[in-house]
Protein backbone atom coordinates (compact mmCIF):
# COMPACT_ATOMS: atom_id res chain seq x y z
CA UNK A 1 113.62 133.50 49.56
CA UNK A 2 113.16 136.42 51.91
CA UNK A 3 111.32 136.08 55.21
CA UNK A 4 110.11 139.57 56.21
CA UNK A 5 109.94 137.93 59.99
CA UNK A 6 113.58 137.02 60.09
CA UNK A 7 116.62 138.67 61.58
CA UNK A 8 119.99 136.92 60.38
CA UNK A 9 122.93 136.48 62.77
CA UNK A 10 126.19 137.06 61.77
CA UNK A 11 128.66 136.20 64.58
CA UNK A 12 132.43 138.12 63.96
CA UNK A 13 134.76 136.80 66.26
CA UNK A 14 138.40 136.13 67.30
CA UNK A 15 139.43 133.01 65.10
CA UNK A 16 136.72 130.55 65.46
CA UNK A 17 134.88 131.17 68.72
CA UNK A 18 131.66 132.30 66.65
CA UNK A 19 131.82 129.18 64.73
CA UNK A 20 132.68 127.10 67.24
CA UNK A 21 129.34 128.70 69.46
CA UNK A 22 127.39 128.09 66.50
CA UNK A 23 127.98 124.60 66.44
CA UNK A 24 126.71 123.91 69.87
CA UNK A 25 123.93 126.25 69.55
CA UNK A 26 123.22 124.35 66.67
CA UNK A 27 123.65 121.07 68.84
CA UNK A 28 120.69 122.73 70.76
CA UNK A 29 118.58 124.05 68.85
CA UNK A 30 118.79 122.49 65.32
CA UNK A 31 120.39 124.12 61.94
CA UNK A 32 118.87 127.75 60.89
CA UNK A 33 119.92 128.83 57.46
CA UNK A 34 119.99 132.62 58.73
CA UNK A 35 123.44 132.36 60.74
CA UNK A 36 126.52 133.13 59.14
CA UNK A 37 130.19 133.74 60.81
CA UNK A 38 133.13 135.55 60.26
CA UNK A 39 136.79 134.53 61.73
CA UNK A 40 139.03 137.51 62.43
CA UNK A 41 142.91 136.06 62.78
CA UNK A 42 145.56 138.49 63.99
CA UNK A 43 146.94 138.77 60.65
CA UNK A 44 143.87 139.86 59.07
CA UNK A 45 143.50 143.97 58.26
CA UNK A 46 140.47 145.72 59.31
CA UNK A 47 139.51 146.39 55.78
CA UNK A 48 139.49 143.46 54.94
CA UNK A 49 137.46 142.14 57.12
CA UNK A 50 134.70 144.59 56.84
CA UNK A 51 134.40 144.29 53.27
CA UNK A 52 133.69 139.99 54.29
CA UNK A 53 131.11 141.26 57.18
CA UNK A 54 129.46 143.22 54.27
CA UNK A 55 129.62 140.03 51.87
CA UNK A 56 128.36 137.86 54.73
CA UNK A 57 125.92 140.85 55.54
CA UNK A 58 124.54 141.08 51.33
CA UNK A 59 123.93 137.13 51.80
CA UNK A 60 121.94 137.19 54.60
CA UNK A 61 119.93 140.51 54.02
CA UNK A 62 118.59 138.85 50.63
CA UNK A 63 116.66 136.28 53.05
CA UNK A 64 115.60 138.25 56.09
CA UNK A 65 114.74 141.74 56.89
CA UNK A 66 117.28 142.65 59.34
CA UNK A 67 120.62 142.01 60.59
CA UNK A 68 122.26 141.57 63.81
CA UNK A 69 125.70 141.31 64.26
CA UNK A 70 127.25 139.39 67.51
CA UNK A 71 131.11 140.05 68.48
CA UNK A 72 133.10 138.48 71.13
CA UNK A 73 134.81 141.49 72.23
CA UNK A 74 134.42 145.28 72.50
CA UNK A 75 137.58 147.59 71.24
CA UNK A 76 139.41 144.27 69.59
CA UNK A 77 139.36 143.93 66.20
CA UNK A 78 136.31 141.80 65.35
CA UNK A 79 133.86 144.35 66.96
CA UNK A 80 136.44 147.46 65.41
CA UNK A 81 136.12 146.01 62.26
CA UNK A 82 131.69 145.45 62.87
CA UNK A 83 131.53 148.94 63.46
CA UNK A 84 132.74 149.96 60.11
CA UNK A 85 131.04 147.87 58.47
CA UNK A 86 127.35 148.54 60.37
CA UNK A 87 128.12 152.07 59.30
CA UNK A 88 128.39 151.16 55.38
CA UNK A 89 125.32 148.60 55.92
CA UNK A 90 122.95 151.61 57.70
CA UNK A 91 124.41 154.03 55.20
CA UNK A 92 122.77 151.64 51.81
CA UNK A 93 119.62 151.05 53.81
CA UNK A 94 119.98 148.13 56.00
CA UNK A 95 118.73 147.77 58.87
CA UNK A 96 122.14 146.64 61.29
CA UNK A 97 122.45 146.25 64.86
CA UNK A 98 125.55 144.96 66.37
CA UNK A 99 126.12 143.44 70.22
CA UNK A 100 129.36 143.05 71.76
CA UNK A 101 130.43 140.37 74.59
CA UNK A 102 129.35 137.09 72.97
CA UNK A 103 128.20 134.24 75.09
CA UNK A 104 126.67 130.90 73.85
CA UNK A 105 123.48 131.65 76.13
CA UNK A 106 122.98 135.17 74.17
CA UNK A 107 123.48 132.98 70.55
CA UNK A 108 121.18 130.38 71.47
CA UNK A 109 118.48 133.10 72.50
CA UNK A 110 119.33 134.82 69.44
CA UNK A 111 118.76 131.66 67.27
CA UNK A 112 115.30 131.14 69.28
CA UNK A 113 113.92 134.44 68.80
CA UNK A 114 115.38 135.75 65.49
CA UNK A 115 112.34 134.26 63.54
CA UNK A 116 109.84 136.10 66.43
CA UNK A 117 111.05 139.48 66.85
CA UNK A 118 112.06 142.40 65.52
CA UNK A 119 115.52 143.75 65.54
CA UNK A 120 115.13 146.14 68.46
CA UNK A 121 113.40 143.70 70.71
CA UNK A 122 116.26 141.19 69.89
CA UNK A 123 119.12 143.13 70.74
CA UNK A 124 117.42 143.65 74.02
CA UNK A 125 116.31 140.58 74.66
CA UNK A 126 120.27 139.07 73.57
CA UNK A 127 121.31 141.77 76.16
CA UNK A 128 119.27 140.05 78.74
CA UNK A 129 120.47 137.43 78.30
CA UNK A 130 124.03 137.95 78.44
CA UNK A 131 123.44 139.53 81.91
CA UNK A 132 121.59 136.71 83.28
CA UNK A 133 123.90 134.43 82.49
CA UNK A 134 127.01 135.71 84.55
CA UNK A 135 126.80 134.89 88.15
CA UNK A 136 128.89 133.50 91.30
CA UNK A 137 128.00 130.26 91.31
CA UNK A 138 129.87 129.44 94.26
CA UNK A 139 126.79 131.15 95.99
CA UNK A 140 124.31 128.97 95.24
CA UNK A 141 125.82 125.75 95.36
């Protein structure tokens, strides 16, 4: 069933890092049936893995109303491989972001917030996130 208020998360990622950060978001936070990842292994090729993204992609949109897309990496080939496919996604009508540089503190605020905001205030707010959570904490300890 489709939840008009819902933004799935589809983490692509170097081998299993985005399933990996799943689990201890999920640890965290509890299950959420609108996260779904893709493992990208050095022997994969790029098409590939786009046309899983847009499998993975096709599952989620027929529950929620957008899609955002989390990568580990910019310029490596999970985030390469995202940006083809959030070019075929946009080009049939769905509504795709993507974010690069993966950190479990930007999942877990994704997994809080997916169900309260829409996709543009998301990405920001993941964005935020991910900047917050890198400092020297040799400074304040």
């Amino acid at each position: 069933m489709k939840n008009n208020h819902s933004i799935g998360l589809l983490l692509v990622s170097h081998n299993t890092i985005g399933r990996d950060m799943m689990e201890a978001a999920e640890l965290i936070l509890g299950r959420t049936n609108l996260i779904r990842c893709v493992s990208v292994r050095s022997k994969d090729k790029l098409e590939e893995v786009v046309e899983v993204i847009k499998h993975e992609a096709d599952e989620l949109k027929s529950r929620c109303e957008a899609i955002l897309i989390l990568t580990d990496m910019w310029g490596a080939s999970p985030a390469n491989s995202a940006v083809e496919a959030v070019k075929n996604l946009r080009s049939n009508n769905i509504e795709t972001a993507l974010v690069t540089g993966l950190n479990l503190p930007m999942l877990i605020s994704a997994i809080a917030y997916h169900r309260e905001m829409n996709i543009q205030d998301l990405v920001k707010k993941v964005i935020e996130v991910g900047k917050m959570s890198h400092l020297d904490a040799t400074k304040i300890i």
